[in-house]
C-alpha atoms as a PDB file:
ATOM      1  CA  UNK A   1     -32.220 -13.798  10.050  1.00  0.00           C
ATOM      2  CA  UNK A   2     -34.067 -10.909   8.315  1.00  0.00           C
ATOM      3  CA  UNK A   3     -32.553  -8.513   5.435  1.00  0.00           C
ATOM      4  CA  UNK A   4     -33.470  -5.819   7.921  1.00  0.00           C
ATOM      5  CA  UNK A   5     -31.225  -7.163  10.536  1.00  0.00           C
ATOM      6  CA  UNK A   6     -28.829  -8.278   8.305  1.00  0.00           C
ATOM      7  CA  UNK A   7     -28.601  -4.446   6.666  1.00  0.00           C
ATOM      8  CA  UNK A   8     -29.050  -3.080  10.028  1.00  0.00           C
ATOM      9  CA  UNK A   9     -25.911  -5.315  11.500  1.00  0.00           C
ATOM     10  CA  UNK A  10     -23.672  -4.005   8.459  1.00  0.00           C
ATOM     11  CA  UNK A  11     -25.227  -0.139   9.334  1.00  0.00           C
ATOM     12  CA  UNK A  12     -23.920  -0.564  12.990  1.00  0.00           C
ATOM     13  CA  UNK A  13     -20.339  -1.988  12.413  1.00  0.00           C
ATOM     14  CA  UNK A  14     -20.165   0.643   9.515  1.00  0.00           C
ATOM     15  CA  UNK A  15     -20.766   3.747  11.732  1.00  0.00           C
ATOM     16  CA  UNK A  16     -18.416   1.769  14.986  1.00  0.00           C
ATOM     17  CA  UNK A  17     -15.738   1.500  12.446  1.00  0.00           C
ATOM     18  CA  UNK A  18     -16.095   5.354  11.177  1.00  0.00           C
ATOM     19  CA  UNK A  19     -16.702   6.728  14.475  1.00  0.00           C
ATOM     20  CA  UNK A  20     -13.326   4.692  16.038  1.00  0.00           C
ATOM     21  CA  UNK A  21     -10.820   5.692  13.234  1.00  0.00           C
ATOM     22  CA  UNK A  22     -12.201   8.801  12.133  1.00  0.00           C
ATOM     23  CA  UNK A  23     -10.117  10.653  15.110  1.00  0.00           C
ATOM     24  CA  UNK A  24      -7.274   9.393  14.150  1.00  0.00           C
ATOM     25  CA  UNK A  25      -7.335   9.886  10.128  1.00  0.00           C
ATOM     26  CA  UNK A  26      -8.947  13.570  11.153  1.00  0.00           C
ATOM     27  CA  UNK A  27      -5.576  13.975  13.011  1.00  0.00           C
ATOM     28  CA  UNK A  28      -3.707  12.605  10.311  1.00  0.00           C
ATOM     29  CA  UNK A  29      -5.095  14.685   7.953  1.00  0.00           C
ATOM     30  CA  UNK A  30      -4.598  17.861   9.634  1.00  0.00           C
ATOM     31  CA  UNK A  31      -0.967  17.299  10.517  1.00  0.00           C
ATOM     32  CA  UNK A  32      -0.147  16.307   6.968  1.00  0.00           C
ATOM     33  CA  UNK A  33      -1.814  19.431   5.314  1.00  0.00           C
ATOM     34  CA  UNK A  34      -0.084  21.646   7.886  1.00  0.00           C
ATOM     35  CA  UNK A  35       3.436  19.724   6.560  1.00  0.00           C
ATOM     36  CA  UNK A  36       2.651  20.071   3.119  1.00  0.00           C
ATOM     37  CA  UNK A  37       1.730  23.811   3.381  1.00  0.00           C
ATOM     38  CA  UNK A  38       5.190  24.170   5.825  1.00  0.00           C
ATOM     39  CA  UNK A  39       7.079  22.335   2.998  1.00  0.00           C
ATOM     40  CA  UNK A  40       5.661  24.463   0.078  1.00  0.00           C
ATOM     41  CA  UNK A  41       6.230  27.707   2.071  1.00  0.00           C
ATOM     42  CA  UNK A  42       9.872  26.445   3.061  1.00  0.00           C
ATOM     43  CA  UNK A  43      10.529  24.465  -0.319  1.00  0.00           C
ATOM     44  CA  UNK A  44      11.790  21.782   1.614  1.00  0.00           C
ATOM     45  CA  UNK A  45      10.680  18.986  -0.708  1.00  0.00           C
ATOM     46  CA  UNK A  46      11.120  15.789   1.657  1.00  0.00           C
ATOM     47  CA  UNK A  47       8.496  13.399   1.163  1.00  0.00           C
ATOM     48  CA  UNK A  48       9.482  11.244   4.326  1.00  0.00           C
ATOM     49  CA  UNK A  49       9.092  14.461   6.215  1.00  0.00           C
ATOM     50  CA  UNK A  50       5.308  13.787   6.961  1.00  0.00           C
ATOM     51  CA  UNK A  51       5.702  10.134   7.935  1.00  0.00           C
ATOM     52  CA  UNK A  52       7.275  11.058  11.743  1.00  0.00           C
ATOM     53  CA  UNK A  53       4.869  14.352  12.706  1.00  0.00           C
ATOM     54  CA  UNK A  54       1.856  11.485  11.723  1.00  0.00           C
ATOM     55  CA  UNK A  55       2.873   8.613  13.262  1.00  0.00           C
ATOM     56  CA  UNK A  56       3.686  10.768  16.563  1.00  0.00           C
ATOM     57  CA  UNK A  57       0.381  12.375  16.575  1.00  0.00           C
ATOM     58  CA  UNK A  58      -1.604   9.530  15.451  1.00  0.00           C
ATOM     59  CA  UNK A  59      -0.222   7.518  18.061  1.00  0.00           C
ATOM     60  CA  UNK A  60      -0.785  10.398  20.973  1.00  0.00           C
ATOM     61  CA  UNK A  61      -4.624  10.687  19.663  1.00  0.00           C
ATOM     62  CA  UNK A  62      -4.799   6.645  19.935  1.00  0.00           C
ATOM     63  CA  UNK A  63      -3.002   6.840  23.597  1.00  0.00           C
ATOM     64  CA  UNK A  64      -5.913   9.580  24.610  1.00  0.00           C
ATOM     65  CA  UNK A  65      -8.567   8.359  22.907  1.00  0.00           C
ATOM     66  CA  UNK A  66      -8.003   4.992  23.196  1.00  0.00           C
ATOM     67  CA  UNK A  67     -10.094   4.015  26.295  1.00  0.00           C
ATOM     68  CA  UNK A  68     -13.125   5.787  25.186  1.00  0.00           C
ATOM     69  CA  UNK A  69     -12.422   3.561  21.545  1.00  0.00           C
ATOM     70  CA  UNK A  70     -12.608   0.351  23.705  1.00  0.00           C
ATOM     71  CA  UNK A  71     -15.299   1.047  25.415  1.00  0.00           C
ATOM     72  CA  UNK A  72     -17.229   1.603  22.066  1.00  0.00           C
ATOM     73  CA  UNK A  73     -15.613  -1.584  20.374  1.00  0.00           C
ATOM     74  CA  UNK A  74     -16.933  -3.684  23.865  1.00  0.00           C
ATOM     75  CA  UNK A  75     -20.486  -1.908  23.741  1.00  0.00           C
ATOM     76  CA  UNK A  76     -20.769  -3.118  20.093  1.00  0.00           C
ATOM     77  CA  UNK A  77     -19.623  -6.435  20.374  1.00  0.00           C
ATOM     78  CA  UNK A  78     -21.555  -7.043  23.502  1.00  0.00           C
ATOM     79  CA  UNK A  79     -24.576  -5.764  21.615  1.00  0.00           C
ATOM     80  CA  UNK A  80     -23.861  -8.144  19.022  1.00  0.00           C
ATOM     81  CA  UNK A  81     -23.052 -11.271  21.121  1.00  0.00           C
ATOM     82  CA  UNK A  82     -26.310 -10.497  23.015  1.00  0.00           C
ATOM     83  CA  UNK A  83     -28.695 -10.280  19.323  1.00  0.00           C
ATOM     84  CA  UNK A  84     -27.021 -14.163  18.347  1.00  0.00           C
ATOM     85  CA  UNK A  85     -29.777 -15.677  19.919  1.00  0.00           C
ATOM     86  CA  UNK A  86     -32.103 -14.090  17.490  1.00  0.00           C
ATOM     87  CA  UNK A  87     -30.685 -15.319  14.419  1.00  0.00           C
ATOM     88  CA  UNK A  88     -31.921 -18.596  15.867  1.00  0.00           C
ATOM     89  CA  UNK A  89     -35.312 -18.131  15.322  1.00  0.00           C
END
């Protein structure tokens, strides 16, 4: 086992593990700034008001996007159960 394969290896699960959450925390993060700009226009100063419009959202984005996140997640970990027999050498 190389440093290059080694740094590569932490590059890929890096960018698997941004590009398999970062749908749902760009969701998240839209939804919450549209409630906090609702709640300052309204002054409705709830702070559990955020939690349900998230959770519902997040998990519709996770329900859509889900299959296309597994297949990822398999394609990775296949990739990386195929490169073991490398580190042998």
């Amino acid at each position: 086992m190389t440093e290059s394969y080694v740094l590569t290896f932490f590059q890929n699960a890096i960018t698997i593990a941004v590009i398999l959450v970062g749908p749902a925390l760009l969701t998240s993060l839209i939804v919450g700034s549209l409630i906090s700009l609702f709640q300052s226009a309204t002054q409705i100063q709830e702070a559990t008001l955020t939690f349900v419009p998230k959770i519902v959202i997040v998990g519709l984005v996770i329900a859509i996007l889900g299959g296309w996140m597994l297949e990822k997640l398999i394609a990775y970990t296949t990739q990386v159960f195929e490169s073991l027999p490398m580190l042998v050498r």
